[in-house]
Protein backbone atom coordinates (compact mmCIF):
# COMPACT_ATOMS: atom_id res chain seq x y z
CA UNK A 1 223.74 46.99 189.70
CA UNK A 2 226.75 47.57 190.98
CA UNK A 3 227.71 47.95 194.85
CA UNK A 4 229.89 51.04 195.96
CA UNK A 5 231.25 50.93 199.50
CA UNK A 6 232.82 54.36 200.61
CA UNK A 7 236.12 52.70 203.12
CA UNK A 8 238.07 56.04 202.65
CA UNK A 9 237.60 58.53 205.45
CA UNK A 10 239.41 59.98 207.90
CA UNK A 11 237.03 59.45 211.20
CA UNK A 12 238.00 61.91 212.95
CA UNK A 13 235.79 61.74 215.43
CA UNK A 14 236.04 58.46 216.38
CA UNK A 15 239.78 59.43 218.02
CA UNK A 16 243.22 57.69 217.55
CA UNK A 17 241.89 53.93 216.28
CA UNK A 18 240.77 52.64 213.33
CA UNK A 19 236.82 53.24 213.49
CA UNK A 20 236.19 51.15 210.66
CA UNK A 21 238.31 48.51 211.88
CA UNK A 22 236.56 48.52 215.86
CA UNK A 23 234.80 45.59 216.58
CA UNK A 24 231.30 45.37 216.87
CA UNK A 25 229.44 43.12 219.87
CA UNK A 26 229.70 40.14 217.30
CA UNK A 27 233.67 40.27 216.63
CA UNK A 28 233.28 41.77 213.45
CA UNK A 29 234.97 45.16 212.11
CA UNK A 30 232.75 48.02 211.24
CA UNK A 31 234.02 48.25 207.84
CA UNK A 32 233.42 44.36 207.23
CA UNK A 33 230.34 44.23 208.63
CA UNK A 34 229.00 46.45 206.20
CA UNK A 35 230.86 45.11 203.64
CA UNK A 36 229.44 41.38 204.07
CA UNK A 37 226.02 42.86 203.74
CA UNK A 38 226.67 44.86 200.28
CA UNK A 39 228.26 42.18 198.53
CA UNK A 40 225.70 39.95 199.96
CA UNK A 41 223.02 41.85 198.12
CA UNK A 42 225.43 42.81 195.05
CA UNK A 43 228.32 40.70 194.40
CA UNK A 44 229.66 43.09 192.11
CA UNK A 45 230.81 45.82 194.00
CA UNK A 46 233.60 48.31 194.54
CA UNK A 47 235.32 49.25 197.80
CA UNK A 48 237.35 52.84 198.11
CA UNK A 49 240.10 52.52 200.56
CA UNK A 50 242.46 54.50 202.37
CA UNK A 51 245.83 54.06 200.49
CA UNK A 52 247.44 52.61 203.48
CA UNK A 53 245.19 50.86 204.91
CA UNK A 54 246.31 47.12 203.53
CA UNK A 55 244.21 45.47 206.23
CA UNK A 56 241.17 46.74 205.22
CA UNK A 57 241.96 46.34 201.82
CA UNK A 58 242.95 42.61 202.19
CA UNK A 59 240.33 41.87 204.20
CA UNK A 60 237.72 43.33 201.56
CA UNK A 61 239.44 41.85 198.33
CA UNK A 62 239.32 38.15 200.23
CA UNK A 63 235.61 39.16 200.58
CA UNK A 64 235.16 39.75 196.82
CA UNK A 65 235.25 43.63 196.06
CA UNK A 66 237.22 45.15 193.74
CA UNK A 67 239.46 48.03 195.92
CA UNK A 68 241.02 50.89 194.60
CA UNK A 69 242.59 53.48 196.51
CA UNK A 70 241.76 56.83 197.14
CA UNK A 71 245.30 59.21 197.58
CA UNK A 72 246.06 60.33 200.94
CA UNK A 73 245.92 64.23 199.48
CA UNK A 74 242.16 63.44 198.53
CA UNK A 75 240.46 64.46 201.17
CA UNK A 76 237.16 65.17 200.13
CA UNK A 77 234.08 63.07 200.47
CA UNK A 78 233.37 63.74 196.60
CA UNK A 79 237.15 62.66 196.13
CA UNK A 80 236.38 58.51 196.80
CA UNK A 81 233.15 58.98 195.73
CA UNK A 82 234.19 59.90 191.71
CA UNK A 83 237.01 57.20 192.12
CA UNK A 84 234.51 54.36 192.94
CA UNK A 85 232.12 55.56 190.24
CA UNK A 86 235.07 55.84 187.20
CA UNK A 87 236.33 52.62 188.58
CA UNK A 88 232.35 50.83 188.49
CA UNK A 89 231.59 52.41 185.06
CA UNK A 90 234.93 50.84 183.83
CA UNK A 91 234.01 47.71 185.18
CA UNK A 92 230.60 47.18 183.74
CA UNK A 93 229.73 49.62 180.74
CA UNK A 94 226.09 47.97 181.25
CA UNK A 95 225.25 48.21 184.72
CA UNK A 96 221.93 50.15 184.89
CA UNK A 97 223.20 51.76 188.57
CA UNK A 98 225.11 52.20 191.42
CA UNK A 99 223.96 51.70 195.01
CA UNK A 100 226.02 53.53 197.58
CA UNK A 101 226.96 52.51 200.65
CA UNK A 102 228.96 53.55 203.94
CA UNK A 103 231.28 51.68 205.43
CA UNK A 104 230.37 52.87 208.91
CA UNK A 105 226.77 51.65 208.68
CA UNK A 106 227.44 48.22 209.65
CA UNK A 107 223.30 47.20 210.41
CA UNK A 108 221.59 47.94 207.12
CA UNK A 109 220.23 44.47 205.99
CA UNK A 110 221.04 43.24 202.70
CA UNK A 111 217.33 42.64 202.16
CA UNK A 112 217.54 46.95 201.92
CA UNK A 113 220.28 46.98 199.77
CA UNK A 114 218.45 44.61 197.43
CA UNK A 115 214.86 46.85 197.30
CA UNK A 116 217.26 49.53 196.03
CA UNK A 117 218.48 47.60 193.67
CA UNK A 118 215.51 46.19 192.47
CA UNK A 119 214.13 49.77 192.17
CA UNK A 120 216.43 50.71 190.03
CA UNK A 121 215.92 48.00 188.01
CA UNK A 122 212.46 48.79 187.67
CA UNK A 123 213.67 51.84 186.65
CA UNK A 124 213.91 54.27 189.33
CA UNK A 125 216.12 56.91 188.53
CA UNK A 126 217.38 58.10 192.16
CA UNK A 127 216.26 55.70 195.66
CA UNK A 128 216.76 56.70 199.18
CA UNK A 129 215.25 54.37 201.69
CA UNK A 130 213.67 55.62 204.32
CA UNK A 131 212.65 54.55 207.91
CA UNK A 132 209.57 56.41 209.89
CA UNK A 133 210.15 59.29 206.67
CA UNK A 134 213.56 59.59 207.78
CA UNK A 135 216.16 59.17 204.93
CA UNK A 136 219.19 56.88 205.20
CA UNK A 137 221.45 54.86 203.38
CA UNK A 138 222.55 53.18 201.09
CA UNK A 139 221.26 55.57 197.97
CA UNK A 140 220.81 54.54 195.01
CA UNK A 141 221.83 56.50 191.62
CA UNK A 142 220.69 55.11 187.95
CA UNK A 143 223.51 55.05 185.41
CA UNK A 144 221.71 58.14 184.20
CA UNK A 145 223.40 60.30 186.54
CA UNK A 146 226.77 59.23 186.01
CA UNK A 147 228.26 61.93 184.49
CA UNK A 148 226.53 64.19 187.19
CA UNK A 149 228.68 62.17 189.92
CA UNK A 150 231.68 62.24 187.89
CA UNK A 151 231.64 65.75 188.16
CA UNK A 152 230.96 66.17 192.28
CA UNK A 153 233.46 68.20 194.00
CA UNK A 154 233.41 68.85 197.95
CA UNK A 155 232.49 66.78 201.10
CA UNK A 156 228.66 66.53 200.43
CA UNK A 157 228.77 63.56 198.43
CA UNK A 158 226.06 63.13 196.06
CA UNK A 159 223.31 65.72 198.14
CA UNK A 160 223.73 68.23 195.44
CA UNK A 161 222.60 65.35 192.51
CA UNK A 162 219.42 64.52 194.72
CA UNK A 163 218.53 68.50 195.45
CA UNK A 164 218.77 69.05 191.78
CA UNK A 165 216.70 66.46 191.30
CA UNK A 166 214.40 66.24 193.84
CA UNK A 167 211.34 65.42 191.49
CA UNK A 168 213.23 62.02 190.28
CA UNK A 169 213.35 60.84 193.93
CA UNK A 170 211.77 57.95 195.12
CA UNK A 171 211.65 57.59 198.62
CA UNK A 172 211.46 53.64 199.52
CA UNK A 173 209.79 52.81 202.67
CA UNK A 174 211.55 50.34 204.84
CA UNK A 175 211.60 48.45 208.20
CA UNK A 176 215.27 48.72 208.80
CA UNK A 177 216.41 50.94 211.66
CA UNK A 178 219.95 50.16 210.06
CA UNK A 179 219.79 52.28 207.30
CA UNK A 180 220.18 55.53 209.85
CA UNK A 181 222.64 54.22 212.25
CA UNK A 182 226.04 55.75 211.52
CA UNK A 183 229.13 55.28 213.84
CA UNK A 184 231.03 57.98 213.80
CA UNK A 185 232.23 58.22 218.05
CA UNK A 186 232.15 54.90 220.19
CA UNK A 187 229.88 56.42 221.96
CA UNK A 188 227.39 55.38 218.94
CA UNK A 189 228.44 51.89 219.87
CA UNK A 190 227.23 51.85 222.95
């Protein structure tokens, strides 16, 4: 399996500063917070950064990822996400999938990010954990559907794969509140 983590958006709403470079309570960034627990769980994995942004990029290549860099006229959620999945398919042409994370969900456990893995593995085709039936992150996508991300356009991200095919879902019970909490104002820090 191979990690993705999506480091490439604007966050907007988070105002002037660097949301994924805020501290959390602990010290940490946002971004490297969720980082540490991806490549915890999957030590191969790719990062898509913000050309630009050489602190997060430094700060994720000393943790291990591979980082490419998504152009600053790629604006699209879909745009980072097709990078990181040419740039993972190049990496390993026998990885069996790709487990998706974001880098502004800083509390999923890498105990999660592992039971998607290993669900794939087991051969799962598409894995969305989910906390009191409530869907969250990080998703996971077997190599299967490659092409079919290749191919996303748009800010939806992947949504249109899993609507298409809904039937090839499994949803993956979990105890982790983490894997709904998004930051995306600081008023989510609170």
């Amino acid at each position: 399996m191979i990690g993705i983590l999506l480091a490439a958006g604007f966050s907007r709403r988070f105002g002037a500063a660097n949301k994924l470079l805020h501290p959390l309570p602990d010290g940490r960034a946002i971004a490297i917070a969720s980082a540490e627990h991806l490549i915890t769980a999957l030590p191969v994995s790719v990062a898509v950064v913000r050309e630009g942004n050489q602190s997060l990029s430094d700060a994720l290549k000393a943790l291990g990822f591979h980082v490419v860099y998504c152009e600053s006229d790629a604006t699209q959620m879909a745009d980072s996400l097709v990078l990181a999945i040419r740039y993972a398919a190049a990496l390993s042409a026998t990885a069996r999938g790709y487990v998706i994370a974001l880098a502004d969900m800083p509390f999923i456990a890498p105990s999660t990010i592992n039971a998607v893995a290993n669900a794939l593995a087991q051969g799962a085709e598409i894995v969305i954990p989910t906390y009191a039936d409530k869907p969250g992150h990080p998703v996971g996508f077997s190599t299967k559907y490659k092409e079919a991300l290749l191919q996303l356009s748009g800010d939806e991200g992947a949504r249109s794969i899993i609507k298409q095919h809904i039937d090839k879902v499994l949803l993956l019970d979990c105890d982790d509140t983490g894997i709904l909490a998004d930051i995306d104002t600081p008023a989510d820090l609170a």
